[in-house]
PDB file of N, CA and C in Angstrom:
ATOM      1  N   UNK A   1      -8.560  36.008   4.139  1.00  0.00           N
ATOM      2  CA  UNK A   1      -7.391  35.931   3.287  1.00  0.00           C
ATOM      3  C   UNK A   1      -7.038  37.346   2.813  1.00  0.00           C
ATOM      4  N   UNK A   2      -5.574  37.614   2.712  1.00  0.00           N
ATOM      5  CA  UNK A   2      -5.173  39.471   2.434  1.00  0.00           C
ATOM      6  C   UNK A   2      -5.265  39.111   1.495  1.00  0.00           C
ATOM      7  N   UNK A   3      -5.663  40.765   0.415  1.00  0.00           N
ATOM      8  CA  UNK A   3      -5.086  40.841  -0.988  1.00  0.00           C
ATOM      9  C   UNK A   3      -3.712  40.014  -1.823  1.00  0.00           C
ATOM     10  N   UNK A   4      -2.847  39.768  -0.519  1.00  0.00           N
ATOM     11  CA  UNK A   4      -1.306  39.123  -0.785  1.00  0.00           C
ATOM     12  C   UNK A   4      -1.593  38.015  -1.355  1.00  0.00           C
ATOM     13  N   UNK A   5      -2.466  37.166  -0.261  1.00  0.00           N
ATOM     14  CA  UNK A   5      -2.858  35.864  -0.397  1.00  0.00           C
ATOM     15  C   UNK A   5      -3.069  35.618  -1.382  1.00  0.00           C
ATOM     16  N   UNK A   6      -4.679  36.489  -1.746  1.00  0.00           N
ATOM     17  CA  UNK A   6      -5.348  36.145  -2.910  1.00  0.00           C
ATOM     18  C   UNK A   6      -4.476  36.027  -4.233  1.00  0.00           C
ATOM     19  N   UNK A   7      -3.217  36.873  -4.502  1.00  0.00           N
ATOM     20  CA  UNK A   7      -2.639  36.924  -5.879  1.00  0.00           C
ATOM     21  C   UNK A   7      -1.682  36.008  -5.371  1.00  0.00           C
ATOM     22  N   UNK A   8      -1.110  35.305  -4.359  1.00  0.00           N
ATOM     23  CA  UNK A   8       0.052  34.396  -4.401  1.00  0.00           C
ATOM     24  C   UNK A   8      -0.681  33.085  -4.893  1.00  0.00           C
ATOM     25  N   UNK A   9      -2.033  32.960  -4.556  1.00  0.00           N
ATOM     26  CA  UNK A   9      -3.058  31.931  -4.687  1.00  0.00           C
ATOM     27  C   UNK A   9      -3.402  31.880  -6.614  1.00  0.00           C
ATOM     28  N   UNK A  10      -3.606  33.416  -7.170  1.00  0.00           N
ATOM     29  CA  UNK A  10      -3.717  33.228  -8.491  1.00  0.00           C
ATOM     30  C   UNK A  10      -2.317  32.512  -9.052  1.00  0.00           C
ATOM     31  N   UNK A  11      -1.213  32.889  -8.513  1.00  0.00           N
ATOM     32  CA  UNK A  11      -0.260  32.393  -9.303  1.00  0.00           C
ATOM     33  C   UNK A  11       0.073  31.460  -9.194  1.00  0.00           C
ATOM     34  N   UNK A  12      -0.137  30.463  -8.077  1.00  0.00           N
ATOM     35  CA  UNK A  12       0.200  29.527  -7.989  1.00  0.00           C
ATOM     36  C   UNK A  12      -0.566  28.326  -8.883  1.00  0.00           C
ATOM     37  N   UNK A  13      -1.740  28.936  -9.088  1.00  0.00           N
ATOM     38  CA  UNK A  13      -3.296  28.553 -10.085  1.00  0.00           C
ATOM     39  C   UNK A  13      -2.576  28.374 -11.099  1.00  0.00           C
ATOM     40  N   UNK A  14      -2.369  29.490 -11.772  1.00  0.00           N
ATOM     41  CA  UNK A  14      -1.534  29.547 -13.305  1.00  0.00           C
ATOM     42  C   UNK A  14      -0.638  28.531 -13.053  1.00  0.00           C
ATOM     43  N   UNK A  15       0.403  28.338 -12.513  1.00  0.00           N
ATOM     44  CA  UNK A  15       1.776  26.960 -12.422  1.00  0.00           C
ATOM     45  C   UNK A  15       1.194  25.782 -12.423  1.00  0.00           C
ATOM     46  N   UNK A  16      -0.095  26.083 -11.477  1.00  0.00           N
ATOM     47  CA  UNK A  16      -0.652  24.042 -11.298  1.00  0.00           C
ATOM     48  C   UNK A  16      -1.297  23.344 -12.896  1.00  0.00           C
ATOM     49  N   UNK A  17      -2.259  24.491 -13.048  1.00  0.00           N
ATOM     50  CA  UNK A  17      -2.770  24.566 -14.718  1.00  0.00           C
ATOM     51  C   UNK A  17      -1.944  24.717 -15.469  1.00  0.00           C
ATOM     52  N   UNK A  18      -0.522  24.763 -15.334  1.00  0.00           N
ATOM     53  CA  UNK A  18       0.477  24.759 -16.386  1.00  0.00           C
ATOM     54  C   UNK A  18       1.415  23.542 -16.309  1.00  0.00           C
ATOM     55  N   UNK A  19       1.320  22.988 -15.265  1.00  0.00           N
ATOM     56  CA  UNK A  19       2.267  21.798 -14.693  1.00  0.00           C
ATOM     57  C   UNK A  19       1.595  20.749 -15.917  1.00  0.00           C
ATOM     58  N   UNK A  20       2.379  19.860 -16.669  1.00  0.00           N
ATOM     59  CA  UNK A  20       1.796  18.474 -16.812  1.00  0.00           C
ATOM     60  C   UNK A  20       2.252  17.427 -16.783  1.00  0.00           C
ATOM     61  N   UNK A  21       3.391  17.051 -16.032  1.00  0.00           N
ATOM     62  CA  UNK A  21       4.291  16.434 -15.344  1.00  0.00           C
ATOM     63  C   UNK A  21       3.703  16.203 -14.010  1.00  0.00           C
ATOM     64  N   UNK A  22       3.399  15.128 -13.826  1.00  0.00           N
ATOM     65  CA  UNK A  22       2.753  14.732 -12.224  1.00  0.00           C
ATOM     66  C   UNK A  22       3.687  13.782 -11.663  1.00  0.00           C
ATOM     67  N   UNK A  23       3.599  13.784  -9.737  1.00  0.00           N
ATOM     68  CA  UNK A  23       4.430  12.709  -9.011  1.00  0.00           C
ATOM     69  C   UNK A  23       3.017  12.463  -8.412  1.00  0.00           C
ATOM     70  N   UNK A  24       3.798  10.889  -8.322  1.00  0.00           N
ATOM     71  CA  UNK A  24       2.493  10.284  -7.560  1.00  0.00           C
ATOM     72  C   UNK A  24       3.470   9.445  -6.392  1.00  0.00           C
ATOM     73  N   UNK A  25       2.493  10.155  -5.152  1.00  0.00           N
ATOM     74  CA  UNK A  25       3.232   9.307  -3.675  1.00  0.00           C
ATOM     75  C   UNK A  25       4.144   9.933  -3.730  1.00  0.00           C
ATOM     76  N   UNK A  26       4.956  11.052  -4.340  1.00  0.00           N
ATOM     77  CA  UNK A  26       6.115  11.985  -3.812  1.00  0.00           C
ATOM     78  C   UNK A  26       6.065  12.965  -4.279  1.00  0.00           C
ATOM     79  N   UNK A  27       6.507  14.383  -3.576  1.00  0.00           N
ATOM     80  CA  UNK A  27       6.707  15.512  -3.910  1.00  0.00           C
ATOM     81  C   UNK A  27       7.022  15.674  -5.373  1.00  0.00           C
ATOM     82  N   UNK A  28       8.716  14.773  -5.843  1.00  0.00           N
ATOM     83  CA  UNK A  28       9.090  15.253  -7.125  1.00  0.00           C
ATOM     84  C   UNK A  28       9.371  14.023  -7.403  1.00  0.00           C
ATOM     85  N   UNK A  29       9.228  13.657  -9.037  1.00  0.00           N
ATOM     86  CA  UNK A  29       9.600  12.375  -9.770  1.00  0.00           C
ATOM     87  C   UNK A  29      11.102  12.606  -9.657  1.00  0.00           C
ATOM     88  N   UNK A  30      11.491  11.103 -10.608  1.00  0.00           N
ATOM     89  CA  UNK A  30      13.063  11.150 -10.795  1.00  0.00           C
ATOM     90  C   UNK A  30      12.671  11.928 -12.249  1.00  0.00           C
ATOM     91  N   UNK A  31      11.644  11.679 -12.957  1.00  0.00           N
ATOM     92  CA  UNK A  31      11.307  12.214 -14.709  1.00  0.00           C
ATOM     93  C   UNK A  31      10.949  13.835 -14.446  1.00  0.00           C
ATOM     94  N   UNK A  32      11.241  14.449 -13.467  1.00  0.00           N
ATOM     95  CA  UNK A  32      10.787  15.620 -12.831  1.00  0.00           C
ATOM     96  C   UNK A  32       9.202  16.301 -13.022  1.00  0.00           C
ATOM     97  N   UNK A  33       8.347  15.011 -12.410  1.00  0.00           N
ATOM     98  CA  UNK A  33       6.837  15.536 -12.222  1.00  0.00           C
ATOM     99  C   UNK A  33       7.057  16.061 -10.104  1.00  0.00           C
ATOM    100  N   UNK A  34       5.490  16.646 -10.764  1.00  0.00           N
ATOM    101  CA  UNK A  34       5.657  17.700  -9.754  1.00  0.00           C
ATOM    102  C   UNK A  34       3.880  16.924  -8.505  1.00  0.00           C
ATOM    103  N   UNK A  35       3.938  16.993  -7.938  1.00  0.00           N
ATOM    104  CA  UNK A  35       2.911  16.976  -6.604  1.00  0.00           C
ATOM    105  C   UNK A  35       1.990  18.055  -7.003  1.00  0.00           C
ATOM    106  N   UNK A  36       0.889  18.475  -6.553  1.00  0.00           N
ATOM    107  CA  UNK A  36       0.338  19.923  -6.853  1.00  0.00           C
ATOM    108  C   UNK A  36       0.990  20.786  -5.244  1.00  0.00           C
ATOM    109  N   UNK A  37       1.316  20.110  -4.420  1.00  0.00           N
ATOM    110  CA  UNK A  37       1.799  20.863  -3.169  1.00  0.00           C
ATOM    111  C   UNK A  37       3.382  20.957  -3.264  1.00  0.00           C
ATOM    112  N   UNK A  38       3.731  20.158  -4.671  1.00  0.00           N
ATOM    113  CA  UNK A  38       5.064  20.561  -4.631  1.00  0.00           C
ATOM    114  C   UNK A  38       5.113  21.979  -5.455  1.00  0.00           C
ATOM    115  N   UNK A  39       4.330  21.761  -6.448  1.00  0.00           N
ATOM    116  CA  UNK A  39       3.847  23.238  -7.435  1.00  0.00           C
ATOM    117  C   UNK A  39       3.786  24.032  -6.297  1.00  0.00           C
ATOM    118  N   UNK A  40       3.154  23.722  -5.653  1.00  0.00           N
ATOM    119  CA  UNK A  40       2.555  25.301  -4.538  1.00  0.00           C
ATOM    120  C   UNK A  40       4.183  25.978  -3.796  1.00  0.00           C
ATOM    121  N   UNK A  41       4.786  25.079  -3.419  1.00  0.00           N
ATOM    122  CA  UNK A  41       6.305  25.444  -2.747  1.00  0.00           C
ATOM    123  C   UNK A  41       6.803  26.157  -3.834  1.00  0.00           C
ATOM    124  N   UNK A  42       6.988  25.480  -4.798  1.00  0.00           N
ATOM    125  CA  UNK A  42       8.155  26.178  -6.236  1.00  0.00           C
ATOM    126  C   UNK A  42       7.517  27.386  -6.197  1.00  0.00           C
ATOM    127  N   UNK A  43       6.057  27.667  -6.310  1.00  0.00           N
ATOM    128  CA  UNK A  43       5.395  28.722  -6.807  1.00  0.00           C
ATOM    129  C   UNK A  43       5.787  30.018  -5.435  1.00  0.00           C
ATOM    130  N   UNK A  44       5.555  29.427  -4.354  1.00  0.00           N
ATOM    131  CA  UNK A  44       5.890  30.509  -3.238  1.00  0.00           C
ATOM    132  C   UNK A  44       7.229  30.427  -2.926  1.00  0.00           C
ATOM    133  N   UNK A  45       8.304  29.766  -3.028  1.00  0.00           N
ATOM    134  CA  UNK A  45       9.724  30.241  -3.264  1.00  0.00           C
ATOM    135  C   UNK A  45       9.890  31.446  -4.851  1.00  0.00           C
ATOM    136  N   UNK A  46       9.060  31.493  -5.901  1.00  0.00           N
ATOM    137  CA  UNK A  46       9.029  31.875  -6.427  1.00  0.00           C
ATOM    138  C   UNK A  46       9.144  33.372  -6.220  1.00  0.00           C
ATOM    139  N   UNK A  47       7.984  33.596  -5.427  1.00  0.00           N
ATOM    140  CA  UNK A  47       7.045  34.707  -5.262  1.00  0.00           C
ATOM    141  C   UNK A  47       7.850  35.521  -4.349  1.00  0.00           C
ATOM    142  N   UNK A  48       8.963  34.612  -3.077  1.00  0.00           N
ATOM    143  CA  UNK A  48       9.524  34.950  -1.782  1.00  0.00           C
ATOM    144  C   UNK A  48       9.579  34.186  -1.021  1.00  0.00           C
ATOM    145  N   UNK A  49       8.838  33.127  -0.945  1.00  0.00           N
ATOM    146  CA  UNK A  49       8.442  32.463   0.169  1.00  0.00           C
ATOM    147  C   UNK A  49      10.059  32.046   0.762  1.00  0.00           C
ATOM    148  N   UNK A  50       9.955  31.843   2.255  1.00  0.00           N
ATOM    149  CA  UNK A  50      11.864  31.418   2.443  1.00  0.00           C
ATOM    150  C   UNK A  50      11.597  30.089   3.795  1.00  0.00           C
ATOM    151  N   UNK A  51      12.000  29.419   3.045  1.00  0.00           N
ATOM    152  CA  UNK A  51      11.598  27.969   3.877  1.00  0.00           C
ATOM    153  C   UNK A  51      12.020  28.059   5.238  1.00  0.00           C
ATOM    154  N   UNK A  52      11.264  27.858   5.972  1.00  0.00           N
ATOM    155  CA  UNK A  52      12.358  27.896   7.562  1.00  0.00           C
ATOM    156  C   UNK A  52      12.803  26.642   7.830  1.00  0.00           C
ATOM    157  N   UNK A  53      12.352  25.536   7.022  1.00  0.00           N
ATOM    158  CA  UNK A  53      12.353  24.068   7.447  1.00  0.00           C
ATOM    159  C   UNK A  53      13.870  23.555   5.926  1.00  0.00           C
ATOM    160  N   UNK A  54      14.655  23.939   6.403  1.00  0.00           N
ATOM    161  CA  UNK A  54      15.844  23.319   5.358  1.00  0.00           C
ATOM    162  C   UNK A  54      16.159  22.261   5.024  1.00  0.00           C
ATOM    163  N   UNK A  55      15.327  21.509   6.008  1.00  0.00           N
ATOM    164  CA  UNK A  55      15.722  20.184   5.725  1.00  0.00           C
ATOM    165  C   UNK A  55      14.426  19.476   4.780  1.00  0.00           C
ATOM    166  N   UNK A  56      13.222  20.156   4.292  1.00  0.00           N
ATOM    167  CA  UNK A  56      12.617  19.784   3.497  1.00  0.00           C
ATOM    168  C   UNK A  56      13.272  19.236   2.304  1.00  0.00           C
ATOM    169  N   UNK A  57      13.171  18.014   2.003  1.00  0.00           N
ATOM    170  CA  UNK A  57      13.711  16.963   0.678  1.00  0.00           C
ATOM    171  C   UNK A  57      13.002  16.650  -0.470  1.00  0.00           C
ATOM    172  N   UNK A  58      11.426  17.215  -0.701  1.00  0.00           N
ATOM    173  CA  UNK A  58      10.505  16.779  -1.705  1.00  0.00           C
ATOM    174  C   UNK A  58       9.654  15.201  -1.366  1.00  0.00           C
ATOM    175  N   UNK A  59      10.565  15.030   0.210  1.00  0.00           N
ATOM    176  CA  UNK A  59       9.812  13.174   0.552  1.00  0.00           C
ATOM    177  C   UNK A  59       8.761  13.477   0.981  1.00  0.00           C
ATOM    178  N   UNK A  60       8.506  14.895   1.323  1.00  0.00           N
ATOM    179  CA  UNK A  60       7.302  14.874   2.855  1.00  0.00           C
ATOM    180  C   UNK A  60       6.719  16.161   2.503  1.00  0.00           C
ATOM    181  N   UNK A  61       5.772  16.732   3.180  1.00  0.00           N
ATOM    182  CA  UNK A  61       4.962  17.496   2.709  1.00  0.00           C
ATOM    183  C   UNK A  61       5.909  18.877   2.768  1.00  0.00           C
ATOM    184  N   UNK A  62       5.212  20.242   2.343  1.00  0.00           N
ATOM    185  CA  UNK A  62       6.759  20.954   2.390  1.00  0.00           C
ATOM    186  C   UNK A  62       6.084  21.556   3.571  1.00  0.00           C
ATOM    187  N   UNK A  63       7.000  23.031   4.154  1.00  0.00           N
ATOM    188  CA  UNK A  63       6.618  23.656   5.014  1.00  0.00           C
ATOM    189  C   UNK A  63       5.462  23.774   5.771  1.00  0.00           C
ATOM    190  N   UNK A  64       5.402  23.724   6.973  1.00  0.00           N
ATOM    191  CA  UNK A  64       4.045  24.180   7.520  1.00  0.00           C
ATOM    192  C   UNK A  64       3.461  25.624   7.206  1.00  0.00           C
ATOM    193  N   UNK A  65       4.592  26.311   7.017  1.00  0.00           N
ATOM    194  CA  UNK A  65       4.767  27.935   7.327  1.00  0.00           C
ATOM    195  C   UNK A  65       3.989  28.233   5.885  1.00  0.00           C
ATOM    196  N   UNK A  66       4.459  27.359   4.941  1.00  0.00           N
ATOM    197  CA  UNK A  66       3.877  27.492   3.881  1.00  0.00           C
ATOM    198  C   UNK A  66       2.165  28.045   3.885  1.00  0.00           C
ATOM    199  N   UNK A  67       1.261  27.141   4.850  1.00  0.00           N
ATOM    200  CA  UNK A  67       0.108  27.363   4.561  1.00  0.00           C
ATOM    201  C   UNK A  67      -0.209  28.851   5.330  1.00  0.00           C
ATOM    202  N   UNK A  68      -0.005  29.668   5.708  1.00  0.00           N
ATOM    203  CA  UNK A  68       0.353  30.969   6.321  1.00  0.00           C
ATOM    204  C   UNK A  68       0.293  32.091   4.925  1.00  0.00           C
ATOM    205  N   UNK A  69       1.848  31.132   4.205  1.00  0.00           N
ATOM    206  CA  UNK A  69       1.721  32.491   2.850  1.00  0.00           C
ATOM    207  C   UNK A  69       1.016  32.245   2.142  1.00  0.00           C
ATOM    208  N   UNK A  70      -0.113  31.121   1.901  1.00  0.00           N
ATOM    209  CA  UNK A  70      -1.314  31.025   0.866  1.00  0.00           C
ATOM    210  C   UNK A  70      -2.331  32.004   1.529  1.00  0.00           C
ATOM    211  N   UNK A  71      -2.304  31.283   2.695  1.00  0.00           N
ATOM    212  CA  UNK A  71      -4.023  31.969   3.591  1.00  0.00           C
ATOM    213  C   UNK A  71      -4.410  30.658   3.766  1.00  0.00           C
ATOM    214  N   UNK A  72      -3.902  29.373   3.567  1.00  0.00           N
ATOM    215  CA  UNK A  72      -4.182  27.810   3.724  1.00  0.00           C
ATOM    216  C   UNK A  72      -4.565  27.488   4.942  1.00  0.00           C
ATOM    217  N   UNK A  73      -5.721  26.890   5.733  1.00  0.00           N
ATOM    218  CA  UNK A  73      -5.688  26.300   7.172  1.00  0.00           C
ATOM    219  C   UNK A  73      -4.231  25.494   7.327  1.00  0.00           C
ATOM    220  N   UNK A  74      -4.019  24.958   6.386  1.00  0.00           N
ATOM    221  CA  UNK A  74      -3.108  24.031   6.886  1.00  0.00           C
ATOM    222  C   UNK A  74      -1.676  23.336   5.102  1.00  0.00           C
ATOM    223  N   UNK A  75      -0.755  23.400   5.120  1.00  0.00           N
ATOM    224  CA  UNK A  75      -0.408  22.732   4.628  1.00  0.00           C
ATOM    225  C   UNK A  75      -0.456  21.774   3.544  1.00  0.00           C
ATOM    226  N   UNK A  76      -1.509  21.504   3.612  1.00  0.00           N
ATOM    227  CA  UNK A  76      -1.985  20.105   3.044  1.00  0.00           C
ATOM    228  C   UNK A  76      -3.644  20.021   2.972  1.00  0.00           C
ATOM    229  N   UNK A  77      -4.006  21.255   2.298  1.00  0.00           N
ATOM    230  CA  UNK A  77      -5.362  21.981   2.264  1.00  0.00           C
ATOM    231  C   UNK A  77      -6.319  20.725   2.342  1.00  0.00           C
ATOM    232  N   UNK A  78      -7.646  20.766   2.957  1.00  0.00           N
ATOM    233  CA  UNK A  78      -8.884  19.685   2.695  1.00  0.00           C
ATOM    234  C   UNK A  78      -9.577  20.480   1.676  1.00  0.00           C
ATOM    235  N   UNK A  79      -9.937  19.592   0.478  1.00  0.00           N
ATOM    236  CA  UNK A  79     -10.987  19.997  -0.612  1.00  0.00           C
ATOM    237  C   UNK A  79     -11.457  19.199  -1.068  1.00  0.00           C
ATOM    238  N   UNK A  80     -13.363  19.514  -0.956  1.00  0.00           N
ATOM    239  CA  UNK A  80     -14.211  18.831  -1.366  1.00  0.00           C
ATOM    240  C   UNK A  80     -13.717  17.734  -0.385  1.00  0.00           C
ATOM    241  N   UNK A  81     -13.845  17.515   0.587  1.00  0.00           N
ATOM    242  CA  UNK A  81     -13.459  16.225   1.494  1.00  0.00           C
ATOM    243  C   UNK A  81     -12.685  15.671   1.057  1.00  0.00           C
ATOM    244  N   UNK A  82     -11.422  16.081   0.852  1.00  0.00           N
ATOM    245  CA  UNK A  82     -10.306  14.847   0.555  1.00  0.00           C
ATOM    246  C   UNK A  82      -9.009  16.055   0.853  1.00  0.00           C
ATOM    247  N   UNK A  83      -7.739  15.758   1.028  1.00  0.00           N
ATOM    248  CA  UNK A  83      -6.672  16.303   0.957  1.00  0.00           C
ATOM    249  C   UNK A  83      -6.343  16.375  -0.021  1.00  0.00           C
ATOM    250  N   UNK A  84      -5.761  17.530  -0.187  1.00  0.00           N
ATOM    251  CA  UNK A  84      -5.150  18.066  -1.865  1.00  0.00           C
ATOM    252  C   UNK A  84      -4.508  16.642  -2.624  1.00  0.00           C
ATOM    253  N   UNK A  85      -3.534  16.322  -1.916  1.00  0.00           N
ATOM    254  CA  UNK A  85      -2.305  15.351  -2.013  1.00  0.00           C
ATOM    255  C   UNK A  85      -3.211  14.087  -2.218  1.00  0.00           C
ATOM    256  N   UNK A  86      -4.671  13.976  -1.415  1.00  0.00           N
ATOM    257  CA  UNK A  86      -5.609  12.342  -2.157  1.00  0.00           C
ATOM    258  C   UNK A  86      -6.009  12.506  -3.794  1.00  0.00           C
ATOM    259  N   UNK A  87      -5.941  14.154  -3.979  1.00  0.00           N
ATOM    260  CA  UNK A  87      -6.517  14.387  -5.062  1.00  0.00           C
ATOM    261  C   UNK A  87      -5.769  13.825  -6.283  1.00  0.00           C
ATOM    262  N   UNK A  88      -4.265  14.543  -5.723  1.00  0.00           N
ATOM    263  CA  UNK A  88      -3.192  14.288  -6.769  1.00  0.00           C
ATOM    264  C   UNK A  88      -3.251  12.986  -6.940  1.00  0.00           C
ATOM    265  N   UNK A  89      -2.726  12.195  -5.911  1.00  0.00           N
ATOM    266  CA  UNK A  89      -2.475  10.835  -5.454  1.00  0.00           C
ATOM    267  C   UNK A  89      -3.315   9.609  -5.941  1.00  0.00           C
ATOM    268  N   UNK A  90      -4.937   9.966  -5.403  1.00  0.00           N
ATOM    269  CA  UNK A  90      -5.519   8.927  -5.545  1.00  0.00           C
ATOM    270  C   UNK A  90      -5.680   8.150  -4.010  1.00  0.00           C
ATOM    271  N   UNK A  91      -6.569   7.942  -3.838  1.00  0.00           N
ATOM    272  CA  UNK A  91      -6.950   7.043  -2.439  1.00  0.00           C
ATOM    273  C   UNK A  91      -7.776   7.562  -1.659  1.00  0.00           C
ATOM    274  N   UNK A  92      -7.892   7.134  -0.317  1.00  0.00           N
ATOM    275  CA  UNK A  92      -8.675   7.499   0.885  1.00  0.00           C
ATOM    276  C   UNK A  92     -10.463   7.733   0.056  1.00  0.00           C
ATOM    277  N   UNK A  93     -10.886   6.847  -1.126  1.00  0.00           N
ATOM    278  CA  UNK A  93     -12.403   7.159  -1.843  1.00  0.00           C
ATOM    279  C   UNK A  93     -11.852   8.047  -2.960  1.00  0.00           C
ATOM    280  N   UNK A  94     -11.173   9.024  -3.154  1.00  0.00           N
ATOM    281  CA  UNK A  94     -11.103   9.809  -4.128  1.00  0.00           C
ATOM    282  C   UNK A  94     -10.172   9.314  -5.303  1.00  0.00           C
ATOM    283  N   UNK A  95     -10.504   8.892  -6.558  1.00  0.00           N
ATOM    284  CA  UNK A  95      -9.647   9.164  -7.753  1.00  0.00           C
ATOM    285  C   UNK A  95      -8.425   9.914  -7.913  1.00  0.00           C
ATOM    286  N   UNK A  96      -7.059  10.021  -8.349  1.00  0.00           N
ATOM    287  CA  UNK A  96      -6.320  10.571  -8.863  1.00  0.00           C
ATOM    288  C   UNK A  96      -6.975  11.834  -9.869  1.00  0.00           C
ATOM    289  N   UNK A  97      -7.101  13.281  -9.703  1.00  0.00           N
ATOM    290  CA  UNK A  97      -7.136  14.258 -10.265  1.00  0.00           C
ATOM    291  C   UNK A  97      -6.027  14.898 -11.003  1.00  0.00           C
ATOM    292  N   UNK A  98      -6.579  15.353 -11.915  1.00  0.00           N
ATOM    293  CA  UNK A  98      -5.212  16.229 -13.145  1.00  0.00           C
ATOM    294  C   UNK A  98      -4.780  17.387 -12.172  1.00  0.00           C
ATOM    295  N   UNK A  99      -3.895  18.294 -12.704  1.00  0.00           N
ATOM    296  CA  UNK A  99      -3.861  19.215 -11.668  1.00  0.00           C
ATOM    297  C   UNK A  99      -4.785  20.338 -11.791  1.00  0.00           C
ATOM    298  N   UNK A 100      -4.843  20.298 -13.403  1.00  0.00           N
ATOM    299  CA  UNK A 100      -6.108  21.660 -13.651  1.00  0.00           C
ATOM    300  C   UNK A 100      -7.659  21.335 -12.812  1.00  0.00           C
ATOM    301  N   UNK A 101      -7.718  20.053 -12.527  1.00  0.00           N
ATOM    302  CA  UNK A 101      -8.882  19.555 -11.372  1.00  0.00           C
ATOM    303  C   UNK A 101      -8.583  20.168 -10.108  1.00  0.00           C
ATOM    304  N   UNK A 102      -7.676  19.612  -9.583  1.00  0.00           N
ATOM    305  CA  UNK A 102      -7.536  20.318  -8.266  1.00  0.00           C
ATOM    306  C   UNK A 102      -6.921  21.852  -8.327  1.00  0.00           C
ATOM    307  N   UNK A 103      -6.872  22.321  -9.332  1.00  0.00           N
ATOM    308  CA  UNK A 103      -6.582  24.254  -9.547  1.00  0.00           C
ATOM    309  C   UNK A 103      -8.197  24.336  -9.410  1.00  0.00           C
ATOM    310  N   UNK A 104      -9.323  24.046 -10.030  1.00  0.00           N
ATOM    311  CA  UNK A 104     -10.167  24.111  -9.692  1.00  0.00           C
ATOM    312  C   UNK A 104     -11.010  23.820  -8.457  1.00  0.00           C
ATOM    313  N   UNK A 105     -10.327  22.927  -7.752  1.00  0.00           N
ATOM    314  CA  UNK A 105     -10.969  22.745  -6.651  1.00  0.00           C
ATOM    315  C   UNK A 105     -10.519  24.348  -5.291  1.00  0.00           C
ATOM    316  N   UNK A 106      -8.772  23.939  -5.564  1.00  0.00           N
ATOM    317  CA  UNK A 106      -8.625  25.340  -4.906  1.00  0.00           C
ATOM    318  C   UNK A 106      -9.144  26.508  -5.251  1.00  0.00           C
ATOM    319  N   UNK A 107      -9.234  26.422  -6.622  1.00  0.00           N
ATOM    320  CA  UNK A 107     -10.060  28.003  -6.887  1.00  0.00           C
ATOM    321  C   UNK A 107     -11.176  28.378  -6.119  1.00  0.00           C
ATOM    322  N   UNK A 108     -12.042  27.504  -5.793  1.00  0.00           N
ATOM    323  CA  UNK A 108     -13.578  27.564  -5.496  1.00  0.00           C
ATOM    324  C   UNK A 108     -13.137  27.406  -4.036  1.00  0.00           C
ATOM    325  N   UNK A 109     -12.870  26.763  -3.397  1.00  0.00           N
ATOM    326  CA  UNK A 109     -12.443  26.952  -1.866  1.00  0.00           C
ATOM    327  C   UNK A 109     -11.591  28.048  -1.969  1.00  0.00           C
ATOM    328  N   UNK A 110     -10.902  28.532  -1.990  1.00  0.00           N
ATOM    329  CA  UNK A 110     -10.237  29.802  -1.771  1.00  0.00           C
ATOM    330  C   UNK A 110     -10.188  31.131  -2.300  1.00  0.00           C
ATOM    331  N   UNK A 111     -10.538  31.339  -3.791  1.00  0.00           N
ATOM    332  CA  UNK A 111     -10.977  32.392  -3.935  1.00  0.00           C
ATOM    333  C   UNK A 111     -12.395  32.717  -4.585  1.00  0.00           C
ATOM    334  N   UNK A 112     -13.298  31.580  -4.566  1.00  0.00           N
ATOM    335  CA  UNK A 112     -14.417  32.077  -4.650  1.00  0.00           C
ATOM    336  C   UNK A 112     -15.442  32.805  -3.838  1.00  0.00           C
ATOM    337  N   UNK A 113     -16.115  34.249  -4.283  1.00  0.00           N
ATOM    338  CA  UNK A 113     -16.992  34.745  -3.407  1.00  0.00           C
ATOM    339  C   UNK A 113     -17.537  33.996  -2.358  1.00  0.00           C
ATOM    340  N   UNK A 114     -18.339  34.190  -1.403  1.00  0.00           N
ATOM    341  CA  UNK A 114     -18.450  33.659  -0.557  1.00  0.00           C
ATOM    342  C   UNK A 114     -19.797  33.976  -0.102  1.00  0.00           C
TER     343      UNK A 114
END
């Protein structure tokens, strides 16, 4: 992961731990809660990020390209055996997590020493 990564990754930390408005089963509420992978988009449009996928709607996961400007394998990160989005969500064995849970989970998968 570049230096880039690592601070697009802190900031996006700070937004998720600041979010307390949650969607569950979609990107964005109608009460405007947020996904933690929808946090992660807002946070890297924030930063620069420039969607190549325009037709992203908040129904579906966002960009692929996205996981590129974290340093993410993928989109839709695996942590602690579950997908970010089971974390938020709830299912597949795992509980529904706060988001400051899964800021912690990404913290430790991604920028902890190694």
């Amino acid at each position: 992961m570049t230096k880039a990564q690592k601070t697009r990754n802190r900031e996006f930390l700070k937004d998720l731990r600041a979010n307390e408005k949650k969607a569950i089963g979609k990107m964005r509420s109608a009460r405007g809660g947020r996904c933690c992978l929808c946090v992660a988009f807002d946070t890297a449009c924030r930063l620069g990020f420039k969607s190549y996928d325009k037709s992203w709607d908040y129904e579906a996961l966002p960009p692929e390209e996205m996981a590129s400007f974290y340093g993410w394998p993928s989109r839709n990160p695996e942590l602690d055996g579950h997908l970010a989005s089971e974390h938020n969500d709830g299912g597949c064995g795992t509980p529904r997590k706060s988001h400051k849970a899964i800021a912690d989970l990404l913290e430790k998968q991604f920028l902890s020493k190694k």
